[in-house]
N, C-alpha and C. Protein backbone atom coordinates (compact mmCIF):
# COMPACT_ATOMS: atom_id res chain seq x y z
N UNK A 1 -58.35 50.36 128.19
CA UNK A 1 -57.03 49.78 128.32
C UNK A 1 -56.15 50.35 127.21
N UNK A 2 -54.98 50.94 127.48
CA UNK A 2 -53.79 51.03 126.46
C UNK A 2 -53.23 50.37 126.20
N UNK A 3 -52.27 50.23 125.06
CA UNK A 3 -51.15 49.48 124.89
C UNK A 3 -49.84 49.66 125.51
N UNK A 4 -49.19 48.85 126.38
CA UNK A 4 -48.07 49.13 127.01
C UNK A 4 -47.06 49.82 126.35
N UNK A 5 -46.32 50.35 126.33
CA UNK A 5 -45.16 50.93 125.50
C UNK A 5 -43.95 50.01 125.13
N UNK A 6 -43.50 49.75 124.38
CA UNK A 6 -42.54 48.90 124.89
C UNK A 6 -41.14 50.00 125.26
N UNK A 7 -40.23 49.38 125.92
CA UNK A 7 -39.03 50.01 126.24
C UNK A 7 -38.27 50.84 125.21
N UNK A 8 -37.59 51.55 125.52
CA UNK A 8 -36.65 52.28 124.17
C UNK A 8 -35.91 51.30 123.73
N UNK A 9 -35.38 51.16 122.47
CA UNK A 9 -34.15 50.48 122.32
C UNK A 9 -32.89 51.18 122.34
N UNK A 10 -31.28 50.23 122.78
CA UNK A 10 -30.58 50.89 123.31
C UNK A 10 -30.13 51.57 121.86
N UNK A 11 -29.47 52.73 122.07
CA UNK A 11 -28.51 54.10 120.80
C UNK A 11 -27.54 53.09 120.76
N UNK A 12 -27.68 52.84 119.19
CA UNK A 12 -26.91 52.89 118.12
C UNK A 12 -26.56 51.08 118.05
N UNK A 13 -27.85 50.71 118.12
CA UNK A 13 -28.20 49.29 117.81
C UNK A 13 -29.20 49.04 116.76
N UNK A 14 -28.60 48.92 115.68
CA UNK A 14 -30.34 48.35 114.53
C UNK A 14 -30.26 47.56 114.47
N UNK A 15 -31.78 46.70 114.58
CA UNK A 15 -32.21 45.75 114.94
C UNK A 15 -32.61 45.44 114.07
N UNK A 16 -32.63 46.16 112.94
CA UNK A 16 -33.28 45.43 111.14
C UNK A 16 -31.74 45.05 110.48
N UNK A 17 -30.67 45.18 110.81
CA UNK A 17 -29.31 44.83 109.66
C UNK A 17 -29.37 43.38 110.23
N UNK A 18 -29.19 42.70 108.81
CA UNK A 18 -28.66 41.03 108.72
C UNK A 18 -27.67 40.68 110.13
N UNK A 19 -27.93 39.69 110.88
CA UNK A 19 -26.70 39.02 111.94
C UNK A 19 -25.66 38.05 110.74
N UNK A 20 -25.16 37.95 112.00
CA UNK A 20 -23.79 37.30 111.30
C UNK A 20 -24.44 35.71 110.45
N UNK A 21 -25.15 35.14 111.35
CA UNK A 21 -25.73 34.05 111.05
C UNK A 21 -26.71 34.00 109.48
N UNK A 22 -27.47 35.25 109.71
CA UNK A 22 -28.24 35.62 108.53
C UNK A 22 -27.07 35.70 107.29
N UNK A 23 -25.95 36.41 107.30
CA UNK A 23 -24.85 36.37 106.36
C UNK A 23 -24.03 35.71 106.11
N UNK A 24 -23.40 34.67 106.74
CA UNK A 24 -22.69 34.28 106.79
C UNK A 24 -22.94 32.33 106.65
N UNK A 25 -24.04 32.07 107.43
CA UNK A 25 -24.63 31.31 107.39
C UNK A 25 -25.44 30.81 106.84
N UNK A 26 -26.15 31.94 105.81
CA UNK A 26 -27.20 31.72 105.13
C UNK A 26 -28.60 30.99 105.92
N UNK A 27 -28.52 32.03 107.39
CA UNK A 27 -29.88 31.88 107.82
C UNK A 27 -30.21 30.78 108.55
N UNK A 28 -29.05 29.52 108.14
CA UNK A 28 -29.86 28.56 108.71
C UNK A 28 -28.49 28.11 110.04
N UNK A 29 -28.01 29.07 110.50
CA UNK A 29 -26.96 28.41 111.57
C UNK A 29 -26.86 29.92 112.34
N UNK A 30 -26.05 29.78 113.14
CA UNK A 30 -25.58 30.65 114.05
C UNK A 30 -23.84 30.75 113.82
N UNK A 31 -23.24 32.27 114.04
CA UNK A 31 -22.03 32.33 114.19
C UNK A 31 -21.37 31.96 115.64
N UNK A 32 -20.26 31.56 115.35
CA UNK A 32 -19.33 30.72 116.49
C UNK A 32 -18.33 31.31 116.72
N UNK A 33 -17.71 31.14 117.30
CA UNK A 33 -16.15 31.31 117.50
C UNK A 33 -15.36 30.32 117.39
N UNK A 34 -14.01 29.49 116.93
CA UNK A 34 -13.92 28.59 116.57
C UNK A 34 -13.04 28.09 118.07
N UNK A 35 -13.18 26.92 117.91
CA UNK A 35 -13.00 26.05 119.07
C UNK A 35 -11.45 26.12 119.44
N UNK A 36 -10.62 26.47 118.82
CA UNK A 36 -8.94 26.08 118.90
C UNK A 36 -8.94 27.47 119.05
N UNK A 37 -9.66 28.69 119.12
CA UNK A 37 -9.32 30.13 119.03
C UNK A 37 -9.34 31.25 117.64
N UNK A 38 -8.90 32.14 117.38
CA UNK A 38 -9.08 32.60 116.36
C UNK A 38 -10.10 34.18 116.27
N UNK A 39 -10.29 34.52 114.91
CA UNK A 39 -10.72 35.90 114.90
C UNK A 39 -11.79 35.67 114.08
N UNK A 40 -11.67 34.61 113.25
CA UNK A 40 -12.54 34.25 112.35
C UNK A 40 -13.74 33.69 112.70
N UNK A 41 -15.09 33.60 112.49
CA UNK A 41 -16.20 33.06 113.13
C UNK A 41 -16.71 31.59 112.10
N UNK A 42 -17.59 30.55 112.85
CA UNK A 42 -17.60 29.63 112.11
C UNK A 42 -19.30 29.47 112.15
N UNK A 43 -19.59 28.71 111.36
CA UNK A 43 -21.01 28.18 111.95
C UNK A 43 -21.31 27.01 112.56
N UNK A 44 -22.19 27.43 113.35
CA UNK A 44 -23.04 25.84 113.76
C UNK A 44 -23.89 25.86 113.48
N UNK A 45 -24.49 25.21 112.66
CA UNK A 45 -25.80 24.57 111.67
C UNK A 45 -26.78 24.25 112.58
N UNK A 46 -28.03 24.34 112.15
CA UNK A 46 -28.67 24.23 112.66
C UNK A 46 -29.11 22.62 112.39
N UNK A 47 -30.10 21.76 112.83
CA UNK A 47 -30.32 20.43 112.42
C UNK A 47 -30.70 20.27 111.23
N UNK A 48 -30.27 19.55 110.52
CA UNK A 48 -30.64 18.97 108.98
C UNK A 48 -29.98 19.84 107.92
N UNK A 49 -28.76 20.78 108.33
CA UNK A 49 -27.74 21.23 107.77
C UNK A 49 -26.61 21.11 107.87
N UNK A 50 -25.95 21.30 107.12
CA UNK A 50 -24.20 20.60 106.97
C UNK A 50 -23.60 21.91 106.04
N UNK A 51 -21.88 22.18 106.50
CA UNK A 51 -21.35 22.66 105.28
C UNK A 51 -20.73 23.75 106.06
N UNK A 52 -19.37 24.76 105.43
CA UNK A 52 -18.79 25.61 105.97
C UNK A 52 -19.79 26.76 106.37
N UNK A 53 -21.01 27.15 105.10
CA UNK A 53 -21.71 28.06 105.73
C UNK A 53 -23.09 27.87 105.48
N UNK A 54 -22.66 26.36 105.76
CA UNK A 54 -24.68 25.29 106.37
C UNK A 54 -25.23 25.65 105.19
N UNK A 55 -24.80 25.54 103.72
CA UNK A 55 -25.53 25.56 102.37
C UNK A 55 -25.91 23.87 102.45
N UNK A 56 -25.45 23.02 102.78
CA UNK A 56 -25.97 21.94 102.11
C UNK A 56 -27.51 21.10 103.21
N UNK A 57 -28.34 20.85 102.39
CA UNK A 57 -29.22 19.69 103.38
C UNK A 57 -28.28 18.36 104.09
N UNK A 58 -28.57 17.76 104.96
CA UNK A 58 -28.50 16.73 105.17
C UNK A 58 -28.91 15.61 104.34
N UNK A 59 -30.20 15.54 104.22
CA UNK A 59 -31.04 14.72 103.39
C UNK A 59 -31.39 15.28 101.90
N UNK A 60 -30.04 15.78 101.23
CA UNK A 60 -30.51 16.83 100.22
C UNK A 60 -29.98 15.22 98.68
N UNK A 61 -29.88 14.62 99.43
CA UNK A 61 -28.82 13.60 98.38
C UNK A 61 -30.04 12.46 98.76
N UNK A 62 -30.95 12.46 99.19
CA UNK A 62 -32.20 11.41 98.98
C UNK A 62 -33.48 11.68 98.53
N UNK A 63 -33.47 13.15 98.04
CA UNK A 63 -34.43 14.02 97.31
C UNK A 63 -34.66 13.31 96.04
N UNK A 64 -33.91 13.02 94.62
CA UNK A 64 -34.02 12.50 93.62
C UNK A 64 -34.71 10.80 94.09
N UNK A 65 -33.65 9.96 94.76
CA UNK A 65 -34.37 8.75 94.88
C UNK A 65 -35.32 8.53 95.57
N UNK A 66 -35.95 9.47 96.33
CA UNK A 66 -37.09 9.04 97.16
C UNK A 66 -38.35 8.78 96.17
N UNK A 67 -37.76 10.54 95.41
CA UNK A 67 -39.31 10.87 94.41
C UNK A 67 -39.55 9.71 93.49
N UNK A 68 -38.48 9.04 92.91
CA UNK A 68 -38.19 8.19 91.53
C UNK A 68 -39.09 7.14 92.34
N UNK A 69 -38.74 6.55 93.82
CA UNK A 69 -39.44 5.71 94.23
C UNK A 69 -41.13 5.53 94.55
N UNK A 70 -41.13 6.64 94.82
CA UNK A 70 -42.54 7.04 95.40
C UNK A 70 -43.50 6.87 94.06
N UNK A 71 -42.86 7.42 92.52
CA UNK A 71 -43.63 7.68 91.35
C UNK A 71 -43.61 5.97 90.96
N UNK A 72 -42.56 5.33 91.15
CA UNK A 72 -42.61 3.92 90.21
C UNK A 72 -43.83 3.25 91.40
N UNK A 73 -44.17 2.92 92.50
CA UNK A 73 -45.12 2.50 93.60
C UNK A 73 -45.90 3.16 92.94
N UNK A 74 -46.70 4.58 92.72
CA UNK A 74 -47.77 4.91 92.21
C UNK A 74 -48.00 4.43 90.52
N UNK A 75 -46.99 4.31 89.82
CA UNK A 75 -47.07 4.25 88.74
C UNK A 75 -47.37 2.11 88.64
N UNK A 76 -46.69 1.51 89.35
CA UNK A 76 -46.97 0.05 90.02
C UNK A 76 -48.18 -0.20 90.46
N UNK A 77 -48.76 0.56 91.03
CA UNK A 77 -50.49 0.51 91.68
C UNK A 77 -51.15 1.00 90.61
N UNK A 78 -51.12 1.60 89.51
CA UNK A 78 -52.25 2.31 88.49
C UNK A 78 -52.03 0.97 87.51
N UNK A 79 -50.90 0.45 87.12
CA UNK A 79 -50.87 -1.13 86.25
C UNK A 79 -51.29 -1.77 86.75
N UNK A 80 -51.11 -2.26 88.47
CA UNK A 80 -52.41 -3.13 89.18
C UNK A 80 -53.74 -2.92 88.98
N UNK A 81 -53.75 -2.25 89.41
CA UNK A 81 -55.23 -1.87 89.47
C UNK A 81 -56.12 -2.16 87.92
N UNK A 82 -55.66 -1.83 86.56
CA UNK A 82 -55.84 -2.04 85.74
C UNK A 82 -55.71 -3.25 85.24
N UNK A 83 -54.92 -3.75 85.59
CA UNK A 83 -54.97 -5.64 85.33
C UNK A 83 -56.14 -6.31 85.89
N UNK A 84 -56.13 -5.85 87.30
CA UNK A 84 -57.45 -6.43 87.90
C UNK A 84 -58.44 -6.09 87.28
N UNK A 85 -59.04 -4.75 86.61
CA UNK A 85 -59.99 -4.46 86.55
C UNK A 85 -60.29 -5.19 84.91
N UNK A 86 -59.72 -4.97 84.23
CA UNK A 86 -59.27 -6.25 83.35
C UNK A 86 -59.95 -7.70 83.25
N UNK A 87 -59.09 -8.44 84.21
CA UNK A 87 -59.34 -9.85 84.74
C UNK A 87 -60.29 -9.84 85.20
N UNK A 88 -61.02 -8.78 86.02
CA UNK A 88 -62.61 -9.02 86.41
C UNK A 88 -63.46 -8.89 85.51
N UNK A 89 -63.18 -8.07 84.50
CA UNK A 89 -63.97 -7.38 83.20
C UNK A 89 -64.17 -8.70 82.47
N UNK A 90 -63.27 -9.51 82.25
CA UNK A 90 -63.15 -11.03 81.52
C UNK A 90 -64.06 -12.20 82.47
N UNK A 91 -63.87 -11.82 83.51
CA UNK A 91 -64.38 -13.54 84.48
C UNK A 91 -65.85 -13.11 84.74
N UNK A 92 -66.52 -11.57 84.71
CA UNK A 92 -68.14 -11.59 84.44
C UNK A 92 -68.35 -12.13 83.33
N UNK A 93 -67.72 -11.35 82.26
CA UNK A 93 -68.45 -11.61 80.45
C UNK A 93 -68.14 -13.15 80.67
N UNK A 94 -67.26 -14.40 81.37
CA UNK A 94 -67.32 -15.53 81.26
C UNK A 94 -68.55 -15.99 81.80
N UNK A 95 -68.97 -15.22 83.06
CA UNK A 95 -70.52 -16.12 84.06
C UNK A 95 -71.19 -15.85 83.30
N UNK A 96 -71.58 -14.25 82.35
CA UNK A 96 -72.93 -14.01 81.62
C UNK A 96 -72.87 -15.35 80.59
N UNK A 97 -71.91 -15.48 79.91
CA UNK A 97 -72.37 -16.32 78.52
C UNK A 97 -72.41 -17.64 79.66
N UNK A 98 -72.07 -17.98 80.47
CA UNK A 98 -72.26 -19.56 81.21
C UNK A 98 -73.99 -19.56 81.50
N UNK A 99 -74.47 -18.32 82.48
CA UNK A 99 -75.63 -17.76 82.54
C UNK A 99 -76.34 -18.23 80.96
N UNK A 100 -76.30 -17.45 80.10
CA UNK A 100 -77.12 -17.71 78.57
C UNK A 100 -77.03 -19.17 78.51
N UNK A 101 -75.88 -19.66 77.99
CA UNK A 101 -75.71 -21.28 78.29
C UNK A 101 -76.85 -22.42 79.01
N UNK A 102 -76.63 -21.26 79.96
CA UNK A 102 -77.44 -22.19 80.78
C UNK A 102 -78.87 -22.45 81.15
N UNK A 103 -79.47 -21.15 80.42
CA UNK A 103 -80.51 -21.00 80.58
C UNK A 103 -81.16 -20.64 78.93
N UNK A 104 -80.37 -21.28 77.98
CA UNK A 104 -80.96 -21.34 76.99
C UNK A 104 -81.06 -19.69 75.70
N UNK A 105 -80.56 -18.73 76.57
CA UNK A 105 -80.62 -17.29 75.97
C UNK A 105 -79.86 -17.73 74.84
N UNK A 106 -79.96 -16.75 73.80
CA UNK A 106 -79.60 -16.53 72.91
C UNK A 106 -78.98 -15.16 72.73
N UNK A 107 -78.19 -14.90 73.67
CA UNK A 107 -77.39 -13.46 73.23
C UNK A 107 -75.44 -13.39 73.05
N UNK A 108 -75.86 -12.31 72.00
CA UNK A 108 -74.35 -12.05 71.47
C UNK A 108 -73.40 -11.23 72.54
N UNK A 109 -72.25 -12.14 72.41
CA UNK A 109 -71.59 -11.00 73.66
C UNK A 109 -70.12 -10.58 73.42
């Protein structure tokens, strides 16, 4: 079996130079034509971009507070967790000496 050929491409089209979208858009939109008319091209963004030439995220302004949130919950669960382990660490060493107590041992604790 060979490999098919693919077709020629048509003269005096390169297919490696930046599109308008790639330049203009910064990749993440497509060039337009603007809706009222004109010579000038616009973008349309692609989803989860905004902006004359789709530089900004959508969700680029909940980046800082998400993380701040996400770290204080992890940083909230590692102080739990340590309290408990704590409070359990205290309510054995209470049964052992009740244990000695109770059964007459004599150990230091």
């Amino acid at each position: 079996m060979s490999n098919p050929v693919p077709p020629p491409l048509p003269r005096g089209i390169d297919y490696d130079l930046p599109t308008c979208g790639d330049t203009l858009c910064n990749s993440q939109g497509t060039c337009a034509r603007p809706h009222g008319g004109g010579t000038d091209f616009v973008c349309d963004c692609k989803l989860g971009y905004q902006g004359e030439h789709c530089e900004d995220t959508v969700n680029g302004a909940l980046n800082i507070p998400l993380t701040l949130s996400v770290l204080a919950v992890i940083f909230g669960l590692l102080i739990f967790a340590f309290i408990f382990a704590k409070l359990r660490q205290r309510q054995k060493k209470r049964q052992r000496r009740h244990l000695a107590e109770k059964h007459g041992y004599n150990i230091a604790l």
